[in-house]
Each structure stands twice: as C-alpha cells, then as structure tokens.
C-alpha atoms as a PDB file:
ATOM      1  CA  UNK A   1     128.328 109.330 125.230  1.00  0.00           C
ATOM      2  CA  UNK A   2     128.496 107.145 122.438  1.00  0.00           C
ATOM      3  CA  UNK A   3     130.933 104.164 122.840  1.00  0.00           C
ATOM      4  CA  UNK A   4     131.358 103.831 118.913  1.00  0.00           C
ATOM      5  CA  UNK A   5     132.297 106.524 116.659  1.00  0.00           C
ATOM      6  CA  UNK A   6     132.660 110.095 117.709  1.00  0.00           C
ATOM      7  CA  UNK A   7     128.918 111.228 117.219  1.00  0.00           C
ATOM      8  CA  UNK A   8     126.369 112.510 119.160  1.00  0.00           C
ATOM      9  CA  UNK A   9     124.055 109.939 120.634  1.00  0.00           C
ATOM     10  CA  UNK A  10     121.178 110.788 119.331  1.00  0.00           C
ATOM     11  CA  UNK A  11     122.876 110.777 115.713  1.00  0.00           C
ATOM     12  CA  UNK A  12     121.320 108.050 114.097  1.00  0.00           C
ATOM     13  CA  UNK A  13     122.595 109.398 110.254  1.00  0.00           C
ATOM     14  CA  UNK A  14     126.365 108.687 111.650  1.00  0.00           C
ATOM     15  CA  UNK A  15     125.868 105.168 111.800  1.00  0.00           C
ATOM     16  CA  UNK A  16     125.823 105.238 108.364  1.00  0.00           C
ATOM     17  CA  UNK A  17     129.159 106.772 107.816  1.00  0.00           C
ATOM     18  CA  UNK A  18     130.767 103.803 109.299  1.00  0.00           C
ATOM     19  CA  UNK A  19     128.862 101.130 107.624  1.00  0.00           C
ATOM     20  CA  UNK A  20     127.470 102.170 104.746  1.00  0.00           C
ATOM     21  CA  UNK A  21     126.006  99.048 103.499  1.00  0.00           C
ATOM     22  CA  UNK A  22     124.156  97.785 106.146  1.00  0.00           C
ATOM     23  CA  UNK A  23     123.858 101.869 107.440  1.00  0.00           C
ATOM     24  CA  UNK A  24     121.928 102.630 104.356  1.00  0.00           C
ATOM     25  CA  UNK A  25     119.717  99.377 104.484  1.00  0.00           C
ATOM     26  CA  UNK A  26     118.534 100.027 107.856  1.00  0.00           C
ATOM     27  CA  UNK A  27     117.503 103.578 106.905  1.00  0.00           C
ATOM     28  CA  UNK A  28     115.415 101.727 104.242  1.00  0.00           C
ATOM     29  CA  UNK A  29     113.881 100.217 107.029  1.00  0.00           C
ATOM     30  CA  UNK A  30     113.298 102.966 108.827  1.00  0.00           C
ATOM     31  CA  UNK A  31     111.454 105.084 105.988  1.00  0.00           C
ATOM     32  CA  UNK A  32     109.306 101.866 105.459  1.00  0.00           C
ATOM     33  CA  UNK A  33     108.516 101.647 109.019  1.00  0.00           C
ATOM     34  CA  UNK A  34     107.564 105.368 109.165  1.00  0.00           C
ATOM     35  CA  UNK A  35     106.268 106.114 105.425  1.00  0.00           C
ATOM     36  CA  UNK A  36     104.792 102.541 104.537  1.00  0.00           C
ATOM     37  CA  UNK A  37     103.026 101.051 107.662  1.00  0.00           C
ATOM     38  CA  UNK A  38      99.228 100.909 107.251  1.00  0.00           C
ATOM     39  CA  UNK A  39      99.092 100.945 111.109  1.00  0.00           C
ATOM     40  CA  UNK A  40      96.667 103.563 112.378  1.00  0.00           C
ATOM     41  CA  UNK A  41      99.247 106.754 113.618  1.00  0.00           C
ATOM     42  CA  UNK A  42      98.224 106.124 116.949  1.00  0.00           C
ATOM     43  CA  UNK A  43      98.661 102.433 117.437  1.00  0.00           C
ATOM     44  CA  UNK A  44     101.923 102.802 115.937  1.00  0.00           C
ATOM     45  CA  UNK A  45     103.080 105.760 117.967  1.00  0.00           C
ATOM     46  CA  UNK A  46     102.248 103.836 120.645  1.00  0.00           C
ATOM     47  CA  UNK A  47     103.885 100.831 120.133  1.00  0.00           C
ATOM     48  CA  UNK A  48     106.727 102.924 119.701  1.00  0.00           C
ATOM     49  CA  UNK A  49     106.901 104.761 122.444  1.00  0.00           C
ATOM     50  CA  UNK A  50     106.246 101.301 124.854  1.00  0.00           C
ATOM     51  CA  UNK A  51     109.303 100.001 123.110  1.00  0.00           C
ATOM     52  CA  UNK A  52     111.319 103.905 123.831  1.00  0.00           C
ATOM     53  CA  UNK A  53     110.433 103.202 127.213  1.00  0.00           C
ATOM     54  CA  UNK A  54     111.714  99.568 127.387  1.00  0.00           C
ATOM     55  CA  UNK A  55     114.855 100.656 125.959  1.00  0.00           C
ATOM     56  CA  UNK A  56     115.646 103.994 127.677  1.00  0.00           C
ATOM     57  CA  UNK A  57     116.517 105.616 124.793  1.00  0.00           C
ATOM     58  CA  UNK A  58     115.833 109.290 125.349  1.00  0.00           C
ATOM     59  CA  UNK A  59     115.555 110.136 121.894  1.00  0.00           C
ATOM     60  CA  UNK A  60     113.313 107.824 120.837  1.00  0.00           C
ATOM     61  CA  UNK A  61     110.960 109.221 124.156  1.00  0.00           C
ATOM     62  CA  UNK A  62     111.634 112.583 123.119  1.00  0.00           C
ATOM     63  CA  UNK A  63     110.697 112.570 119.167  1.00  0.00           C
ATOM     64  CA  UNK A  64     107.249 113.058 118.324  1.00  0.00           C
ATOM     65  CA  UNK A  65     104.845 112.515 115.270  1.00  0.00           C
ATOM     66  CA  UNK A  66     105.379 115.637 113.484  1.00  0.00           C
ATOM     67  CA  UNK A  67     102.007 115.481 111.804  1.00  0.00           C
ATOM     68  CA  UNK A  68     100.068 113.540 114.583  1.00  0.00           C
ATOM     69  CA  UNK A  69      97.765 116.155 115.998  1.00  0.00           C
ATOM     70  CA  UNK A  70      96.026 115.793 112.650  1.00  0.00           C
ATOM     71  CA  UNK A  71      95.601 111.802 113.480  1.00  0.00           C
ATOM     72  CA  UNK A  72      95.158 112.563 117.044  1.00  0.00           C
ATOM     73  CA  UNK A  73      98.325 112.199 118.016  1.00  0.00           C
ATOM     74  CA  UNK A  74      99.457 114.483 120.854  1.00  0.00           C
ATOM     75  CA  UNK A  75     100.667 114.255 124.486  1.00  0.00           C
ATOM     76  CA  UNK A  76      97.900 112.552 125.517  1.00  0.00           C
ATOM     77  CA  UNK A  77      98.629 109.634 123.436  1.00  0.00           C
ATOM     78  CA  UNK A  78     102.008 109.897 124.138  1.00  0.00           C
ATOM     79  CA  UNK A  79     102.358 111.178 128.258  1.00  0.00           C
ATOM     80  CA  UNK A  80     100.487 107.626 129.413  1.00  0.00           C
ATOM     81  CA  UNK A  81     102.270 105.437 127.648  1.00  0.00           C
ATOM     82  CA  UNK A  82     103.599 103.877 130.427  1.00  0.00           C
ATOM     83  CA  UNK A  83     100.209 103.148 131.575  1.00  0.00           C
ATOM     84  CA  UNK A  84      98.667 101.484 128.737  1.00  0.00           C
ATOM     85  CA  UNK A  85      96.897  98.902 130.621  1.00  0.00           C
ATOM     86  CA  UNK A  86      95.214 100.943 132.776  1.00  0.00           C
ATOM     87  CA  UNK A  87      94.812 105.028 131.457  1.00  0.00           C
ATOM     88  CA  UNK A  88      91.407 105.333 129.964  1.00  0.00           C
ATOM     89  CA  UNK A  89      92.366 107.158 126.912  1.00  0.00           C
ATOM     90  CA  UNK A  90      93.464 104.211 124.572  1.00  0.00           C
ATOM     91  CA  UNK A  91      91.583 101.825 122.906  1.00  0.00           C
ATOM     92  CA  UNK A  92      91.576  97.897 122.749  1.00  0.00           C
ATOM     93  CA  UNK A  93      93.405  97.819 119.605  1.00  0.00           C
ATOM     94  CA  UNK A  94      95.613 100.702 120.787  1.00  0.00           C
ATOM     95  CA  UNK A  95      96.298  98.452 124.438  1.00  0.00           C
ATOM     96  CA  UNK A  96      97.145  95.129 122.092  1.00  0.00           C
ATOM     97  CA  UNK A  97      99.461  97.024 120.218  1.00  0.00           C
ATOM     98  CA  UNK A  98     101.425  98.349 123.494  1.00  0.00           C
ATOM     99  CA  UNK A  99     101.480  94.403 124.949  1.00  0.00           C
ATOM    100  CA  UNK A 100     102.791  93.385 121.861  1.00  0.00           C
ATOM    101  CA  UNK A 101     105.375  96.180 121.694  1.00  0.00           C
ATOM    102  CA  UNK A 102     106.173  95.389 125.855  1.00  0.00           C
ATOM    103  CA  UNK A 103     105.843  92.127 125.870  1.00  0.00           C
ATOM    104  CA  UNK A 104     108.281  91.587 122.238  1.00  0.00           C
ATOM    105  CA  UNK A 105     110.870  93.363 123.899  1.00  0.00           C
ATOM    106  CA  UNK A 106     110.709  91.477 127.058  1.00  0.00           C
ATOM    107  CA  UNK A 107     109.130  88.756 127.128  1.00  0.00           C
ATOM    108  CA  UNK A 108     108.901  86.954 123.368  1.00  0.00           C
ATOM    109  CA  UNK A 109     109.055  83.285 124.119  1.00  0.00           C
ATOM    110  CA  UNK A 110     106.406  83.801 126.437  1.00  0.00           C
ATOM    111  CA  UNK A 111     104.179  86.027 123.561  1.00  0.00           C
ATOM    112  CA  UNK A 112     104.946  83.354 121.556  1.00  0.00           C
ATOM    113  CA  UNK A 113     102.904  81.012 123.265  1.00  0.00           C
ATOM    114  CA  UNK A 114     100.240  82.862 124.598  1.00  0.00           C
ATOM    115  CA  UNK A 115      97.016  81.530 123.514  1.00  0.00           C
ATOM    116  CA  UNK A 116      95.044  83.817 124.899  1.00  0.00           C
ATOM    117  CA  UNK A 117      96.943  86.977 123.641  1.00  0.00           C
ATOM    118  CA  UNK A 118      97.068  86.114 119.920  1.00  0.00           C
ATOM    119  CA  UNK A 119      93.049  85.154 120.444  1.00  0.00           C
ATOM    120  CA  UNK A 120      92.773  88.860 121.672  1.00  0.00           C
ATOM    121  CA  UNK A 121      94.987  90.363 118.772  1.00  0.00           C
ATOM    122  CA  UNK A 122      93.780  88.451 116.447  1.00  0.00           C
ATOM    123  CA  UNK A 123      90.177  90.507 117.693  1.00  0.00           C
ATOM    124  CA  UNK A 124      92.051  93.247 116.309  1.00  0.00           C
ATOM    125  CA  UNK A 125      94.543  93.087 114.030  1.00  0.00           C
ATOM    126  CA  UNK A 126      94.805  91.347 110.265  1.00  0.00           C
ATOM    127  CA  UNK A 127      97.789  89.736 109.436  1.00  0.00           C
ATOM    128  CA  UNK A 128      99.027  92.109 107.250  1.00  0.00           C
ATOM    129  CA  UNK A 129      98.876  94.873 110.640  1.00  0.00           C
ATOM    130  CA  UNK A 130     100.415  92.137 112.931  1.00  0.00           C
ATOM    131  CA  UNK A 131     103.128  91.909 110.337  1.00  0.00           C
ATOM    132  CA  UNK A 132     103.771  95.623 110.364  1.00  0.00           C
ATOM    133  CA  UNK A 133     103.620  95.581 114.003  1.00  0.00           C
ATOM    134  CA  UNK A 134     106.057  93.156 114.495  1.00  0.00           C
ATOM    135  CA  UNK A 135     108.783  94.532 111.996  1.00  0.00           C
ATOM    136  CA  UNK A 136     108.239  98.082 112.981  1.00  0.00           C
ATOM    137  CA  UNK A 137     108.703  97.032 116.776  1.00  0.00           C
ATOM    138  CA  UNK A 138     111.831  94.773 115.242  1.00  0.00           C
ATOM    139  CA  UNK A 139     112.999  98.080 113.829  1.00  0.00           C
ATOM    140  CA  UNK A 140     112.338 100.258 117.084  1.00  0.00           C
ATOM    141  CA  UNK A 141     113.988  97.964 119.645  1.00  0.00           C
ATOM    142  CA  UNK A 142     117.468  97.412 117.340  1.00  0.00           C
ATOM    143  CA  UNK A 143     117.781 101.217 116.321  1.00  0.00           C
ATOM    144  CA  UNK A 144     116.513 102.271 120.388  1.00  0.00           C
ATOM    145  CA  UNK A 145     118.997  99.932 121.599  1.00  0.00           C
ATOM    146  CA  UNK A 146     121.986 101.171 119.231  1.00  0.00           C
ATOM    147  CA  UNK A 147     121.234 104.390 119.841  1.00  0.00           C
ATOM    148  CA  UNK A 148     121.190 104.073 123.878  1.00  0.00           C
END
C-alpha cells in the first residue's frame, strides 16, 4: 500500500504526477542509469539486484533485463544473488560489484575506508565504471526505497 498518493506501489511513473520537477529529473536519472552505463549488463544487473534485496522492494526483485539473455543475463545471474560471495557462477569483477552494491547500502562509512576493498576494485574497475557504479547504486537504493 502506498503511504503517499493513491497509486499502485510498484508505480514508479506516479511519482511524477505529484512532483513534476524533481519527478521528471529522477526519470532522467533513471534512463541514464539504464541506457548510458558502460557497466557490463551483468555486473550491473547484479549490483542491482544486491541493492533490490537490501531494500525489499519486490519490484525491483521481480523486473528483469528485458534483453539480458543476449548479454547472458538470465536466472542464473539473477536467482544467486543473494549468494554472491560464495555461488560459483559470478566472476571477480561481477563479486566487487555486489560488495559495493551491499556494502553502499549498508555499510558506507565503513566502504569508505576500506583499504583493502578499493585495492581489490580498483583490480577491476576504472574510474569511469566505479563512477557508474556508484550513481547507478545511488539511483537503485533512493527509487527501491521510495518505492517500498
């Protein structure tokens, strides 16, 4: 039940209706989170879905990559996610991505200053990924948030 407006809760468009300004900014952000990231499909869909889980927002959990079986994206990307550290399936870049996504919804002070993490991502990940990273997981855990 949603506890502003009279929409669904897994209306996302509505939010818009009642603040249009800042309604139509954030679905800016969203198209440049889905349409401009140069994250590989699967990091991103997993990062995603760590930071679905984190919030308990069902929608987020239940929407899939409509085009990811062409980038590998399927339920077996998706299925484990909460068992990124330990289900064989994902790779180290792939297993960064979901510690960032778990541990910036969690735990950030403590990312922050975790030598030994940004030593690992940095094995991984330019700046210019880390800084789509962190604004699409910025983007996931407001919208997953509002919309739980």
């Amino acid at each position: 039940m949603s506890r502003i407006g009279d929409f669904a809760d897994d209306d996302a468009a509505a939010w818009i209706t009642k603040s249009p300004d800042i309604g139509v900014a954030m679905a800016g952000f969203t198209h440049a989170v889905y349409n401009k990231s140069r994250l590989p499909m699967r990091v991103r869909e997993l990062a995603r879905m760590v930071i679905a889980l984190d919030n308990e927002c069902v929608v987020c959990q239940n929407t899939r990559e409509t085009d990811g079986p062409v980038a590998g994206v399927d339920d077996d990307l998706y299925d484990p996610a909460a068992q990124w550290r330990t289900w064989p399936g994902y790779s180290a870049q792939e297993r960064i991505a979901a510690e960032f996504a778990e541990r910036f919804a969690g735990d950030h002070t403590r990312l922050r200053d975790d030598e030994d993490f940004w030593d690992r991502c940095r094995a991984e990940f330019s700046d210019e990924l880390l800084s789509d990273l962190a604004l699409s997981c910025a983007m996931w855990l407001v919208m997953g948030r509002m919309l739980r």
